[in-house]
N, C-alpha and C. Protein backbone atom coordinates (compact mmCIF):
# COMPACT_ATOMS: atom_id res chain seq x y z
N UNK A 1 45.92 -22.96 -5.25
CA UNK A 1 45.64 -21.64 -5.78
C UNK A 1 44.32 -21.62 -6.54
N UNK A 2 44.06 -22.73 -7.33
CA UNK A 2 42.85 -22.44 -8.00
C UNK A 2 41.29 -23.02 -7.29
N UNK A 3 41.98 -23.54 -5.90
CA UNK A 3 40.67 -23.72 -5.07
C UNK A 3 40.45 -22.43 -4.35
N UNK A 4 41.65 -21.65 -4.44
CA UNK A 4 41.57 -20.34 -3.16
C UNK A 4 40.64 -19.12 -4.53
N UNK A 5 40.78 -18.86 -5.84
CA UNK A 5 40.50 -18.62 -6.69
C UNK A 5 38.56 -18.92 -6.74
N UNK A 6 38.65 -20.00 -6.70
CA UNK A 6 37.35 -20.49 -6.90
C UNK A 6 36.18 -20.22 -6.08
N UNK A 7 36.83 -20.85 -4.36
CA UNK A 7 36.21 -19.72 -3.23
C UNK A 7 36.09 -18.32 -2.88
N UNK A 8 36.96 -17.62 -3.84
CA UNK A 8 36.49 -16.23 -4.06
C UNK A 8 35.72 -16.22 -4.90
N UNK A 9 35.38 -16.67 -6.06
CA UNK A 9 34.77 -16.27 -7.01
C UNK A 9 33.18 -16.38 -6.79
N UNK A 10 33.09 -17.81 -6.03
CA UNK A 10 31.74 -18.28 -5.10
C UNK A 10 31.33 -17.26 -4.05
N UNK A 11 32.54 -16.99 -3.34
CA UNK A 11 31.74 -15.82 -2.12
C UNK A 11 30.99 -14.30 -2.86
N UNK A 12 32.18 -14.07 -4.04
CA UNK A 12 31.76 -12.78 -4.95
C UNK A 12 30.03 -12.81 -5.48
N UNK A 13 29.91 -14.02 -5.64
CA UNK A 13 28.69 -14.38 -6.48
C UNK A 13 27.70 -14.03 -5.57
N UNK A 14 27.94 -15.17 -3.94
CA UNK A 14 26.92 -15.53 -3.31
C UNK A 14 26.38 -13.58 -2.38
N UNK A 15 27.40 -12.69 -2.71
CA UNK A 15 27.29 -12.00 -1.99
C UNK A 15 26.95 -10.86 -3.12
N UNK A 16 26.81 -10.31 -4.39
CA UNK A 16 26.62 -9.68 -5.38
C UNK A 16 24.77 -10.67 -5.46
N UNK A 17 24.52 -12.12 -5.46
CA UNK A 17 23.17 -12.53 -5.15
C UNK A 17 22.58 -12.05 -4.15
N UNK A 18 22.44 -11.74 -3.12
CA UNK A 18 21.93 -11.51 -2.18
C UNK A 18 22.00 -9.73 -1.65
N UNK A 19 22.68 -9.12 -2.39
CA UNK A 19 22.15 -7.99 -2.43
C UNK A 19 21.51 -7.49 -4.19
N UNK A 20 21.59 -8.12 -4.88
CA UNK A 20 20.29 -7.85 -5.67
C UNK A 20 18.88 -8.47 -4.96
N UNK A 21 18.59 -9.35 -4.14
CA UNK A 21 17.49 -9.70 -3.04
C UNK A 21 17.55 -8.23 -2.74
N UNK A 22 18.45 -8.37 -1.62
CA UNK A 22 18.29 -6.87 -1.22
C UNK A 22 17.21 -5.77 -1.68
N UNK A 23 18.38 -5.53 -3.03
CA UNK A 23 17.53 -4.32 -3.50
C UNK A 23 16.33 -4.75 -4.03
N UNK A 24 15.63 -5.73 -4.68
CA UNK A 24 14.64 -5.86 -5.29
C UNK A 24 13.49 -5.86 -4.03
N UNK A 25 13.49 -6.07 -3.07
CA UNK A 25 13.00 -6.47 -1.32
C UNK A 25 12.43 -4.51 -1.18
N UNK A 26 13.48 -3.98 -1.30
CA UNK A 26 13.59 -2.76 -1.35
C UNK A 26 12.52 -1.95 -2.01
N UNK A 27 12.46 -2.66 -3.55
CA UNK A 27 11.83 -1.70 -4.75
C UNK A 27 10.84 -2.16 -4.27
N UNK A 28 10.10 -3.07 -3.63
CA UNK A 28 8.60 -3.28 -3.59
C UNK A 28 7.89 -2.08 -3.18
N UNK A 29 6.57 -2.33 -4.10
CA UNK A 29 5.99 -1.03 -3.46
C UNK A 29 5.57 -0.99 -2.14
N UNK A 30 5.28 0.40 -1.84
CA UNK A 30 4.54 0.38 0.28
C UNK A 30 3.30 1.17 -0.20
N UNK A 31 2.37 1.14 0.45
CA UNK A 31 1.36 1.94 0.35
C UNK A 31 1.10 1.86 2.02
N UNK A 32 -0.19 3.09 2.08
CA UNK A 32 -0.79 3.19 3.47
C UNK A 32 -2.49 2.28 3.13
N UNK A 33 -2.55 2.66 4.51
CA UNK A 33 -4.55 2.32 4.37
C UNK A 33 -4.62 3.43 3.81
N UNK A 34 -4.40 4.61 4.05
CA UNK A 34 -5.12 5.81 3.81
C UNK A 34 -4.95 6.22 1.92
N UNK A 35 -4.01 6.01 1.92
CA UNK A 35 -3.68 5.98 0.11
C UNK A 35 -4.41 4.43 -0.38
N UNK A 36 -4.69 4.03 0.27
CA UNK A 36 -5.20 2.66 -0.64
C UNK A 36 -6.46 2.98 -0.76
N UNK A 37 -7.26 3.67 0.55
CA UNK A 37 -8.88 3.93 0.78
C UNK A 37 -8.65 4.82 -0.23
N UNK A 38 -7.99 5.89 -0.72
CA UNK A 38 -8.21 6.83 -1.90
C UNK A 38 -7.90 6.23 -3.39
N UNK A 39 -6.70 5.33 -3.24
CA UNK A 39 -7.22 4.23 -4.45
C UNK A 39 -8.20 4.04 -4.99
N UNK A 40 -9.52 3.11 -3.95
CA UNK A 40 -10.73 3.06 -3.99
C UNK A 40 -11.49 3.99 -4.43
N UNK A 41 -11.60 5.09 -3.89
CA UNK A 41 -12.41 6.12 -4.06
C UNK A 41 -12.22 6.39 -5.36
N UNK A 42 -11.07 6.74 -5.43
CA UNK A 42 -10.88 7.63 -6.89
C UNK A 42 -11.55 6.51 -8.09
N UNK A 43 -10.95 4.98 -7.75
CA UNK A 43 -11.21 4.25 -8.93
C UNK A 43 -12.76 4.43 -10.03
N UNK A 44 -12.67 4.53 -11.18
CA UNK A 44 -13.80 4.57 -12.22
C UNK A 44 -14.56 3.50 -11.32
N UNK A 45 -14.21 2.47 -11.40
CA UNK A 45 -15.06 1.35 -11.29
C UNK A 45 -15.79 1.01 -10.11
N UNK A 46 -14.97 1.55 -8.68
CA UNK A 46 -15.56 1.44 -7.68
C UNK A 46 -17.25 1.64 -7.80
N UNK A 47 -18.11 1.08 -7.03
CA UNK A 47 -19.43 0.77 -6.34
C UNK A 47 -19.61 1.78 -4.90
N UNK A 48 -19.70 2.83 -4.96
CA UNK A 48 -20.51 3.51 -3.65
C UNK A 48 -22.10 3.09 -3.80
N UNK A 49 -22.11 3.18 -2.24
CA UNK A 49 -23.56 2.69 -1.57
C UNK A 49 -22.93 4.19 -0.49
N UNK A 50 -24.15 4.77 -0.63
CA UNK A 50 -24.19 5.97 1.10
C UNK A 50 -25.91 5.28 1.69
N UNK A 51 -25.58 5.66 3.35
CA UNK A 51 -26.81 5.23 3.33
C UNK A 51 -26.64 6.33 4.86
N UNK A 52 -27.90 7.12 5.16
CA UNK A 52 -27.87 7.26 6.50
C UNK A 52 -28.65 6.29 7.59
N UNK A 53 -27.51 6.20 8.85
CA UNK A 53 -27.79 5.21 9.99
C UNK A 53 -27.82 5.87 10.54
N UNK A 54 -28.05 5.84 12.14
CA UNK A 54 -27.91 6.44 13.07
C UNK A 54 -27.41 7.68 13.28
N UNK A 55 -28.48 8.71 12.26
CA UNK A 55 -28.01 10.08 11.98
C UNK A 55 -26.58 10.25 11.73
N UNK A 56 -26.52 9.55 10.71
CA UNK A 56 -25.05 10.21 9.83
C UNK A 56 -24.97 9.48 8.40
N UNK A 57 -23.95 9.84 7.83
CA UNK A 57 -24.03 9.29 6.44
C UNK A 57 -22.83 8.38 6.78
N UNK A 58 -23.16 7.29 6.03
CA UNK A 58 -21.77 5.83 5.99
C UNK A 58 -21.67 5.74 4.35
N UNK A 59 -21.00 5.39 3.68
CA UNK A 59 -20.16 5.30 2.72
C UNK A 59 -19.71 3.91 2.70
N UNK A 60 -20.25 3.15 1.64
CA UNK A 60 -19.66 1.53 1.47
C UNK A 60 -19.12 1.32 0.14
N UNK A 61 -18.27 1.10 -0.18
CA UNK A 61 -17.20 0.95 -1.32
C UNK A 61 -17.05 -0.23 -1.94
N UNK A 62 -17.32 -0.89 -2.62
CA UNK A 62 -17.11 -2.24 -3.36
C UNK A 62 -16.46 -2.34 -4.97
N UNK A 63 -15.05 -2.95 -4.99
CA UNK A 63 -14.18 -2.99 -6.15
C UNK A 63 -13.69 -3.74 -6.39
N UNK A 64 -13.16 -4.03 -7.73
CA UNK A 64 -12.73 -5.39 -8.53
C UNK A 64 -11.52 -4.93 -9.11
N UNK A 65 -10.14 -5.04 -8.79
CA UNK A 65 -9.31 -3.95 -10.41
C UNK A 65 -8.12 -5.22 -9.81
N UNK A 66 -7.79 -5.50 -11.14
CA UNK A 66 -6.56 -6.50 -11.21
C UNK A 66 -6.49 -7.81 -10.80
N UNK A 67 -7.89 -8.24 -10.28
CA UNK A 67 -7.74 -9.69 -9.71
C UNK A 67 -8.00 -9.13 -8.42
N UNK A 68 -7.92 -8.16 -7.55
CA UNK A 68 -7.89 -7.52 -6.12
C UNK A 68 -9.56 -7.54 -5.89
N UNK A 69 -10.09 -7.93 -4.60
CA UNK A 69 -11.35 -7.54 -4.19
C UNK A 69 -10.95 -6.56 -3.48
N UNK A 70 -11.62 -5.26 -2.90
CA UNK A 70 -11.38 -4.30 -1.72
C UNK A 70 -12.91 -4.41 -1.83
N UNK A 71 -12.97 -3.52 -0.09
CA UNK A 71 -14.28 -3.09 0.29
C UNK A 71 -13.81 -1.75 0.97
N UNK A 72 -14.58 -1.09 1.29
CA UNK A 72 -13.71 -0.14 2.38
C UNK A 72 -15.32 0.61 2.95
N UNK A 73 -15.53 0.85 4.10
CA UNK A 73 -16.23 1.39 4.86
C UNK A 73 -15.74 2.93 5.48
N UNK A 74 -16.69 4.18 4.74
CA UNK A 74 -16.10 5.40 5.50
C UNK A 74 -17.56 5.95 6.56
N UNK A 75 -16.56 7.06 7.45
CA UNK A 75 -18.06 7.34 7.81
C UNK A 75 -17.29 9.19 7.58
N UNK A 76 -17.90 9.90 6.68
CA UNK A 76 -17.41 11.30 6.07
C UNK A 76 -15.54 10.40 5.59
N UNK A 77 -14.65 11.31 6.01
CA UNK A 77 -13.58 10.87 5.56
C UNK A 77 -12.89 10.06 7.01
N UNK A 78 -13.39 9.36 7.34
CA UNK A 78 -13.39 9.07 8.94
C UNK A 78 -13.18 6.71 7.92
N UNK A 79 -11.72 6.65 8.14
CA UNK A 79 -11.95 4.95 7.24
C UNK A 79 -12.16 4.24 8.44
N UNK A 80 -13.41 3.66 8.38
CA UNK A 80 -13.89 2.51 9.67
C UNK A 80 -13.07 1.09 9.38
N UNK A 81 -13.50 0.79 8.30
CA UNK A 81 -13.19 -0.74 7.76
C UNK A 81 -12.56 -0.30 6.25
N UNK A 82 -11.30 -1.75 5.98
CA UNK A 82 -10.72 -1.47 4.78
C UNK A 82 -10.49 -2.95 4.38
N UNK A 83 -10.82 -3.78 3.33
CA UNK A 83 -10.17 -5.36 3.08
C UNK A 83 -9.87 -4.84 1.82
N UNK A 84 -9.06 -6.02 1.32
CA UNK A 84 -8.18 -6.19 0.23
C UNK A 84 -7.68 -7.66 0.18
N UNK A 85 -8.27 -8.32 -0.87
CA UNK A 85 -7.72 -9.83 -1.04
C UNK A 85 -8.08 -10.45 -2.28
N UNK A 86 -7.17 -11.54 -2.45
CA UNK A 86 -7.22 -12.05 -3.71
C UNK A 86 -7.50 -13.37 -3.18
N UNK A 87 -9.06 -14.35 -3.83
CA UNK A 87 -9.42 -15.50 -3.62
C UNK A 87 -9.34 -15.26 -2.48
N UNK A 88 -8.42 -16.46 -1.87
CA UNK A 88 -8.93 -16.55 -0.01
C UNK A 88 -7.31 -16.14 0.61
N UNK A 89 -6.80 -15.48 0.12
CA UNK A 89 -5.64 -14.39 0.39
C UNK A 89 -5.69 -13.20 1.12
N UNK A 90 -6.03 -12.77 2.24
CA UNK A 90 -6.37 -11.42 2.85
C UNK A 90 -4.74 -10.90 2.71
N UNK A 91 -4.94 -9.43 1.90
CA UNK A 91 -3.74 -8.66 2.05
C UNK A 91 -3.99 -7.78 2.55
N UNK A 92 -4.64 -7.06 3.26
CA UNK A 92 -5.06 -6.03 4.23
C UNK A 92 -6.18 -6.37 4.67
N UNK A 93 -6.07 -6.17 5.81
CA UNK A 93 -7.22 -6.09 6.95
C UNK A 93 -6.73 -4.97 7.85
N UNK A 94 -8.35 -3.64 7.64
CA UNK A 94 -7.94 -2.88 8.44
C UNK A 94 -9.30 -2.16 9.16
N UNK A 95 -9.69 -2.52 10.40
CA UNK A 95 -10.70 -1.68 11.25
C UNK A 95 -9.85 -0.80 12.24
N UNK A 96 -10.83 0.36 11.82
CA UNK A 96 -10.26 1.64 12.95
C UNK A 96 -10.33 1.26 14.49
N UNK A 97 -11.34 0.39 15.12
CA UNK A 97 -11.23 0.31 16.26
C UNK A 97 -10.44 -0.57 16.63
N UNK A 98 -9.95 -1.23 15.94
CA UNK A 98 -8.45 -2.42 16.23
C UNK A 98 -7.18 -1.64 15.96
N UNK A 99 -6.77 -0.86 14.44
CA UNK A 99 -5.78 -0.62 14.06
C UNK A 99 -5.23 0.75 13.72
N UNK A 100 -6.49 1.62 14.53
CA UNK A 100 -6.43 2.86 14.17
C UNK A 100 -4.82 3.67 14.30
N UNK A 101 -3.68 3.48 15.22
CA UNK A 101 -2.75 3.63 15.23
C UNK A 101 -1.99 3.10 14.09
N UNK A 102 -2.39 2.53 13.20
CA UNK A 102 -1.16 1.87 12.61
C UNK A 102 -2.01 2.70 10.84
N UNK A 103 -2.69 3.34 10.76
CA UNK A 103 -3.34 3.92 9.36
C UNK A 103 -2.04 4.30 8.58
N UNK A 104 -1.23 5.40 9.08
CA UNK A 104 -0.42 5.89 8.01
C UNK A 104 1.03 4.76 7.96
N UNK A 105 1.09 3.63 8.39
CA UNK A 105 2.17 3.27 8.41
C UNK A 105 2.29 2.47 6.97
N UNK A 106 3.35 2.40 5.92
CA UNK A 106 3.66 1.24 5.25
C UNK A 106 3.76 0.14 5.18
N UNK A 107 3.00 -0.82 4.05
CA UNK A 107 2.93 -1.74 3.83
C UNK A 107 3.19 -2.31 2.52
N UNK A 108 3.88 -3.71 2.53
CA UNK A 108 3.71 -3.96 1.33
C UNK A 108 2.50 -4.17 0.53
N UNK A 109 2.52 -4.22 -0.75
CA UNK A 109 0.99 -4.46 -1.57
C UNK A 109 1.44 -4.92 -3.17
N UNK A 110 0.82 -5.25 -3.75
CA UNK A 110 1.24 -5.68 -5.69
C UNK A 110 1.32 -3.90 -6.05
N UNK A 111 2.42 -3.85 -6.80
CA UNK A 111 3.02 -2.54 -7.26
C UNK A 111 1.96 -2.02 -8.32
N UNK A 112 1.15 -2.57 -8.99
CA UNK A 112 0.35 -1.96 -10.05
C UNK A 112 -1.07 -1.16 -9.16
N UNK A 113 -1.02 -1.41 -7.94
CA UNK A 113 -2.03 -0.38 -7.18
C UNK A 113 -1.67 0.79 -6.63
N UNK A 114 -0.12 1.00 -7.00
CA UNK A 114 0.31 2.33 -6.42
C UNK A 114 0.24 3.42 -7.40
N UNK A 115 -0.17 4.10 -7.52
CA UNK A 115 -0.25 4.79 -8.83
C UNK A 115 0.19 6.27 -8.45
């Protein structure tokens, strides 16, 4: 009886553990490219460079906030290129001519950039 006791009390545990995983898996934040490129933008600190090329204006973005490098490349509101990484950590990598389908989809990211 008190081994049948005990193996409940272990399964109760192992299974009350693993859905707090669950939910905490859950709470992470998601962001898009497209909310992250406005991250950028909006940020005080960000670095714009515009420059016109080949008759148009390009937009180059360079930022530092939290330990995070980003860059992000626009051309008008058109996001060409987007990085995001810490040291030699790439947490986003995003060019329009590779990933242009996948812009509005969710991703994970560190929760203090979702604002």
């Amino acid at each position: 009886m008190n081994n049948f006791l005990g193996a409940m009390l272990a399964k109760a545990k192992n299974t009350f553990m693993q859905s707090a995983e669950t939910a905490q898996i859950q709470q992470e934040a998601t962001v898009s490219v497209i909310e992250l490129a406005e991250f950028i933008e909006k940020h005080v600190d960000a670095n714009m460079v515009s420059q016109f090329l080949l008759g148009d204006f390009y937009y180059f973005y360079e930022l530092q906030a939290e330990g995070i490098n980003y860059y992000l490349e626009k051309k008008h509101d058109y996001i060409l290129h987007l990085d995001a990484s810490i040291e030699d950590q790439i947490l986003v990598s995003y060019r329009s001519y590779r990933d242009k389908e996948h812009i509005q989809e969710l991703f994970s990211f560190p929760s203090a950039q979702k604002q």
